[in-house]
Protein backbone atom coordinates (compact mmCIF):
# COMPACT_ATOMS: atom_id res chain seq x y z
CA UNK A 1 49.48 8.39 -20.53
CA UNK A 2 47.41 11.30 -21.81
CA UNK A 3 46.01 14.08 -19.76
CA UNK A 4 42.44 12.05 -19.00
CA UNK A 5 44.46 9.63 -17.64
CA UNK A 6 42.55 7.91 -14.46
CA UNK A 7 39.39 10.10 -15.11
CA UNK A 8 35.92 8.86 -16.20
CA UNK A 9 33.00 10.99 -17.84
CA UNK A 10 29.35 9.64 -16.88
CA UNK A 11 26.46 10.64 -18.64
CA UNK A 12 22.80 10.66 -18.69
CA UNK A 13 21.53 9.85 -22.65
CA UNK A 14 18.02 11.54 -22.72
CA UNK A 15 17.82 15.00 -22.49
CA UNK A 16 21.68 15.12 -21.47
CA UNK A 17 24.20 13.47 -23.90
CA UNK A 18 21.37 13.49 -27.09
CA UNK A 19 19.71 16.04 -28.65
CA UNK A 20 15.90 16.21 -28.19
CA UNK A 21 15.56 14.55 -31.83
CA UNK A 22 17.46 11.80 -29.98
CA UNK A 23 20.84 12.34 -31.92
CA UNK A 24 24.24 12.97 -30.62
CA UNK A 25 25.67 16.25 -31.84
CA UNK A 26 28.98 16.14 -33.86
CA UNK A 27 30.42 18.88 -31.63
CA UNK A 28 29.41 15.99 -28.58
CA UNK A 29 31.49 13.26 -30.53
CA UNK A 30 34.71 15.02 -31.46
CA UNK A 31 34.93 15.89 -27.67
CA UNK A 32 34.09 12.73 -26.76
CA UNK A 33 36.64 11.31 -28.84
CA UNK A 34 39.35 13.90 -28.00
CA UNK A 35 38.45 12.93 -24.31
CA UNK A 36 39.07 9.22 -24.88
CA UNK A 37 42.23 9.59 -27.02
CA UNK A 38 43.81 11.37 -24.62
CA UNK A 39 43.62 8.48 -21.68
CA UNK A 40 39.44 9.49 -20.66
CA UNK A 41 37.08 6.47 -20.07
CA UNK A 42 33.59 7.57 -21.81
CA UNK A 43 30.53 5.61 -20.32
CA UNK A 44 26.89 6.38 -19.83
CA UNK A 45 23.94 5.75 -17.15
CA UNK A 46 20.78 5.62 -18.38
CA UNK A 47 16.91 4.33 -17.62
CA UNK A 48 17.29 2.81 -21.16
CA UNK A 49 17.76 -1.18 -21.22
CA UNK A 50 20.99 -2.57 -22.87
CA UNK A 51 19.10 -3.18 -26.29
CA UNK A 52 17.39 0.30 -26.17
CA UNK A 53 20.81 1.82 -26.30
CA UNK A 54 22.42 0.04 -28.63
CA UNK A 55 22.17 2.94 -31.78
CA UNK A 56 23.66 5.48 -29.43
CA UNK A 57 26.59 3.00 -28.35
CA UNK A 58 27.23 2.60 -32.29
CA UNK A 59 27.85 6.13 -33.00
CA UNK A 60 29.47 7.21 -29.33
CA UNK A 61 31.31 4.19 -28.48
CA UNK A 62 31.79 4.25 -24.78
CA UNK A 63 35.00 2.62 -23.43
CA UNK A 64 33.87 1.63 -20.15
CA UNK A 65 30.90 -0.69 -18.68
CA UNK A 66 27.82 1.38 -19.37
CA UNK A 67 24.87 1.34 -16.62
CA UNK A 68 20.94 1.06 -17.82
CA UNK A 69 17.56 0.36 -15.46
CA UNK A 70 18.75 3.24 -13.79
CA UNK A 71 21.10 1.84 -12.32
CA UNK A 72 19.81 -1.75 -12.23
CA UNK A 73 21.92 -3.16 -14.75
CA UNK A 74 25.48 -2.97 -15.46
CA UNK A 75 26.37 -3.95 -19.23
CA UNK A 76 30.02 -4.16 -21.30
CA UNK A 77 29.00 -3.12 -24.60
CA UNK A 78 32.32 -4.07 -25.97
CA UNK A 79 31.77 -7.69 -24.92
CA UNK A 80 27.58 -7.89 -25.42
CA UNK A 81 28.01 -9.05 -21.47
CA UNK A 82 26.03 -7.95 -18.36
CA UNK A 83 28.45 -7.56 -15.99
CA UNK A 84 25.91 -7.34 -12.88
CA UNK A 85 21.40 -6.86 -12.18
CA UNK A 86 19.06 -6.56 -10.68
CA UNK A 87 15.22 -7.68 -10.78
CA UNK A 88 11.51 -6.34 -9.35
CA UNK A 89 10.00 -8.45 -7.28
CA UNK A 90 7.16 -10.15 -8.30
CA UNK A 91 4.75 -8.47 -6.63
CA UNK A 92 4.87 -5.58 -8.95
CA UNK A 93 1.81 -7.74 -10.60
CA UNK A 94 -0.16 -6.70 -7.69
CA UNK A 95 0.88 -2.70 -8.16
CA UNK A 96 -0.38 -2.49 -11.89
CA UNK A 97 -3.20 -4.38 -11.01
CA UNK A 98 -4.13 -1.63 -8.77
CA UNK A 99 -2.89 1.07 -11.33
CA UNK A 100 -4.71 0.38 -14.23
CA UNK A 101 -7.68 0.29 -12.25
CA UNK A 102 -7.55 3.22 -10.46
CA UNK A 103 -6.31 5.11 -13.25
CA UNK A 104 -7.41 3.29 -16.58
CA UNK A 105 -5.74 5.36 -19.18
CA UNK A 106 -1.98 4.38 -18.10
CA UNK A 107 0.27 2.47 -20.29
CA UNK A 108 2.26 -0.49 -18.76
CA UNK A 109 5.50 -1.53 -19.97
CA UNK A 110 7.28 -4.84 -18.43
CA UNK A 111 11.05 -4.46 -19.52
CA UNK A 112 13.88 -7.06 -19.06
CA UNK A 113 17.28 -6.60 -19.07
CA UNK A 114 17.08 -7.40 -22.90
CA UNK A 115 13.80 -6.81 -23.78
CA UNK A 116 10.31 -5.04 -23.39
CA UNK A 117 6.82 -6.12 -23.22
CA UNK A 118 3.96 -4.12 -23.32
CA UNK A 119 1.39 -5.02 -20.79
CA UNK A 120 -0.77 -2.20 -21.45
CA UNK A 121 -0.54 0.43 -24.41
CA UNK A 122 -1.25 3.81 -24.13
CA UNK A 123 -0.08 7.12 -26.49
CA UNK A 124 2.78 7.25 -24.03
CA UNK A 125 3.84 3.62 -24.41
CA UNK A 126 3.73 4.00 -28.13
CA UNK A 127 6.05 7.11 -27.96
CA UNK A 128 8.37 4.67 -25.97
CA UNK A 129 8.68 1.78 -28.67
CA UNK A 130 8.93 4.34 -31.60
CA UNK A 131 11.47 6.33 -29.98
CA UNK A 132 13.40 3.52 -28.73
CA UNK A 133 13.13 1.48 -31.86
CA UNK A 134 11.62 -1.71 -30.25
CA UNK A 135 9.18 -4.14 -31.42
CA UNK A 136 5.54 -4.17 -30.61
CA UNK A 137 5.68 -7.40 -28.20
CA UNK A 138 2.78 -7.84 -25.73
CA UNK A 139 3.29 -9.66 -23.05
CA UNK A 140 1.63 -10.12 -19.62
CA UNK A 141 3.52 -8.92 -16.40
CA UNK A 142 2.67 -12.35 -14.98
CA UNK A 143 3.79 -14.63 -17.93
CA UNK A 144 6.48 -13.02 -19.05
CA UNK A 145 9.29 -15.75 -19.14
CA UNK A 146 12.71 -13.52 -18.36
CA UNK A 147 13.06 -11.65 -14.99
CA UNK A 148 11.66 -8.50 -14.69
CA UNK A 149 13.97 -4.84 -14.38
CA UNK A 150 11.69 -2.69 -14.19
CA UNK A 151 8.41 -1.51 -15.03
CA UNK A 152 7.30 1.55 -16.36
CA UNK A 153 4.20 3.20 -16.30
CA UNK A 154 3.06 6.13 -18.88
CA UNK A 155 0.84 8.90 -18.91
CA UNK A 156 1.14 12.08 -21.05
CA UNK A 157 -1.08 13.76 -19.17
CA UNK A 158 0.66 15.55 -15.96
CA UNK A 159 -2.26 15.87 -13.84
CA UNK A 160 -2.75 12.33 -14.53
CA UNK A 161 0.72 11.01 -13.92
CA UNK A 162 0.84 13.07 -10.40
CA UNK A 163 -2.51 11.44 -9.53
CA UNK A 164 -1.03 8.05 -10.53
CA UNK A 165 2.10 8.82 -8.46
CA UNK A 166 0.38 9.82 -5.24
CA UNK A 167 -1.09 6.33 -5.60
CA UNK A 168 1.27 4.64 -6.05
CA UNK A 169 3.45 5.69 -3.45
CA UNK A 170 0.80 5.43 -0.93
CA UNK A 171 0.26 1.99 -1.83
CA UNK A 172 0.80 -0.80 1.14
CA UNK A 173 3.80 -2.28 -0.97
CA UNK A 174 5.10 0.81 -1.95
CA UNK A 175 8.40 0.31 0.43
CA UNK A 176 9.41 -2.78 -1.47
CA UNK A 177 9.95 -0.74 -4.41
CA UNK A 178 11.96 2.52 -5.91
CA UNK A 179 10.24 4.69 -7.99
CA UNK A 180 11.86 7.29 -10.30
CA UNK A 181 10.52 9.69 -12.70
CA UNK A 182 12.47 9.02 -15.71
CA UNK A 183 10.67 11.42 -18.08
CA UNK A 184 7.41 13.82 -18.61
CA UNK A 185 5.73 10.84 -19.37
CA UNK A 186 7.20 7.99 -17.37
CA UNK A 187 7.48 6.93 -13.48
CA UNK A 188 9.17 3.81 -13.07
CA UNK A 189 9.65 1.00 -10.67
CA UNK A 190 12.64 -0.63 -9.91
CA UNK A 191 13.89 -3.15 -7.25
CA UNK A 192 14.21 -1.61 -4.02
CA UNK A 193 17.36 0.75 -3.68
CA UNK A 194 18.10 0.78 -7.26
CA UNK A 195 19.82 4.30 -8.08
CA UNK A 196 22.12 5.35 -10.36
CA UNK A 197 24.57 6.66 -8.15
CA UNK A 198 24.95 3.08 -6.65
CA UNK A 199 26.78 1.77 -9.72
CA UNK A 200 29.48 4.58 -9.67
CA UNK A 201 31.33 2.45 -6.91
CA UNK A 202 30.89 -0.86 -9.39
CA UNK A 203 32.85 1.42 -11.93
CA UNK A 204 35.36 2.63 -9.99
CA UNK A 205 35.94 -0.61 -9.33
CA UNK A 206 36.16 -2.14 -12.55
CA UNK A 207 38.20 0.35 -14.01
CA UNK A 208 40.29 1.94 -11.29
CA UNK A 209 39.22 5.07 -11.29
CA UNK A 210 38.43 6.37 -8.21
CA UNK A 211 34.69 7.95 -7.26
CA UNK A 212 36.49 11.42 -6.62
CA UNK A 213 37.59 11.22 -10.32
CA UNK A 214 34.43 10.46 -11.79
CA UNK A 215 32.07 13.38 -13.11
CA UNK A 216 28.56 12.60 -13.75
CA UNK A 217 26.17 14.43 -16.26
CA UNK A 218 22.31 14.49 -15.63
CA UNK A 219 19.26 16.23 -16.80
CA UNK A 220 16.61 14.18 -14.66
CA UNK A 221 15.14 13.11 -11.44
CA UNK A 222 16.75 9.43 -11.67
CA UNK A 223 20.52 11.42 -12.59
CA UNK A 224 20.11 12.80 -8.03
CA UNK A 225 21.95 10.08 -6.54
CA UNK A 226 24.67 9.88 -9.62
CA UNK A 227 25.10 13.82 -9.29
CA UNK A 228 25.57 13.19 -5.43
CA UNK A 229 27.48 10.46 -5.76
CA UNK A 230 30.68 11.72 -8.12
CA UNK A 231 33.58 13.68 -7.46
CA UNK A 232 32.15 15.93 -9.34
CA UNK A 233 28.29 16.52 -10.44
CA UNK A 234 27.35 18.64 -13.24
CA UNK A 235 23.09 19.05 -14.38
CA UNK A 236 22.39 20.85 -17.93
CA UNK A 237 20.24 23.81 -18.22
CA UNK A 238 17.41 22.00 -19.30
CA UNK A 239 17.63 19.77 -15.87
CA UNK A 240 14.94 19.01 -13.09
CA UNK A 241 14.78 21.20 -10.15
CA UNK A 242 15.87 18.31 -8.30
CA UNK A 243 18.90 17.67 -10.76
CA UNK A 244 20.02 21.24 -9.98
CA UNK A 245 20.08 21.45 -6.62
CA UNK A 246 22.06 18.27 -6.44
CA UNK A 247 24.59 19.29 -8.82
CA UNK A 248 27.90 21.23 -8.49
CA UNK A 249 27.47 23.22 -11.02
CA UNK A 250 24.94 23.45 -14.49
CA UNK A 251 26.26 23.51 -17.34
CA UNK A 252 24.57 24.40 -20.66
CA UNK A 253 21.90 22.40 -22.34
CA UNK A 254 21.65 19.57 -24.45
CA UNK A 255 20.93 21.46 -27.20
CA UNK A 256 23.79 23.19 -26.98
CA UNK A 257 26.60 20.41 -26.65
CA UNK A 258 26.58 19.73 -23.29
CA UNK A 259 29.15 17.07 -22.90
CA UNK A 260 31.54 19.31 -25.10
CA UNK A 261 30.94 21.92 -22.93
CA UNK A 262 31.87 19.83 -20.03
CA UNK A 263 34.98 18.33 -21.33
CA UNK A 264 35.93 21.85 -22.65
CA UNK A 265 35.68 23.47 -19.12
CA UNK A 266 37.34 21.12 -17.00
């Protein structure tokens, strides 16, 4: 029994556990490791699907389920098994009809739990694939064979994206959906009630660790409900307003070893 014993660390990738580059600092992994050795369970929460995750799980090696979709998917990296999802309705179709024609420049992207199509490209969407290291697949919302997570719409530009927003959640099918700005660039939709902070509960369950013993680490919009929902909630400095205010405390920012920092402290 070491002193992490029947705790669990939960982490937000993007602008929280990695670097802006997108790399883990090695300050970040000898915590992390330090953390697991002595009886810690190490997982992560992120917007990213299982496959868009996979060269961060290589280097950081979470011992727990991991979430992605944020929160729509829960995945065991260990045994390449999804554990539990979720999928969009299928009248999604109908919302990016309507938001590529009221705002033409947006990028749509349909993702699965294991892969990613891209209805519609856009700068955005191409900063997406690159970044994430997937494969430039069209594929229509409507024909694409697997079930549908998620879909993400881009747009660089912020006066863009907030026009694009307001549509979108005035829309009449708006309140079968969640969305969740994910990123400058991205709002997502997601089955209704999707949230990150609804898989904490699946966790503690699978692993015995109880909610109160669970800290969460979040930089963005989507991290809210996971901040709200653990024993204990903790955003970075570079976090959203919203991240903030629904954390117990900030910590420093991903730049600066963040996770460390949190592992250190407690």
């Amino acid at each position: 029994m070491g002193k992490f014993s029947g705790w669990m660390i939960v982490t937000d990738l993007d602008g929280t556990l990695l670097r802006d580059d997108k790399s883990v600092s090695e300050e970040n992994l000898r915590a992390i490791r330090y953390f697991q050795s002595e009886g810690g369970l190490f997982s992560f929460i992120t917007g990213r699907i299982p496959r868009g995750a996979k060269a961060v799980v290589d280097v950081v090696h979470p011992n727990a389920p991991c979430g992605h979709n944020s929160g729509g998917c829960l995945y065991d990296h260990r045994t390449g098994q999804q554990l539990w999802g979720r999928s969009i309705s299928a009248e999604v179709a109908e919302l990016v009809d309507y938001a590529v024609e009221q705002v033409p420049s947006v990028g749509v992207i349909a993702c699965t739990h294991s892969g990613v199509y891209f209805h519609k490209k856009n700068a955005a969407a191409e900063r997406f694939r690159r970044d994430e290291g997937f494969e430039d697949v069209a594929g229509d919302i409507r024909t694409v064979q697997e079930p549908l997570a998620k879909v993400m719409f881009t747009e660089a530009d912020e006066a863009t994206l907030q026009r694009l927003i307001a549509l979108l959640e005035k829309h009449p099918l708006a309140q079968k959906f969640t969305f969740l700005r994910t990123d400058k660039a991205y709002y997502e939709a997601l089955p209704q009630g999707v949230g990150k902070g609804d898989l904490l509960p699946r966790l503690s369950k699978l692993t015995g660790v109880p909610v109160k013993h669970i800290i969460a680490v979040g930089d963005n919009d989507n991290d809210v409900s996971m901040l709200r929902a653990a024993g204990l909630g903790v955003a970075v400095a570079n976090a959203s307003q919203a991240a903030k205010a629904a954390a117990d405390r900030i910590t420093v920012s991903n730049e600066e070893h963040a996770i460390a920092r949190v592992i250190e402290e407690w």
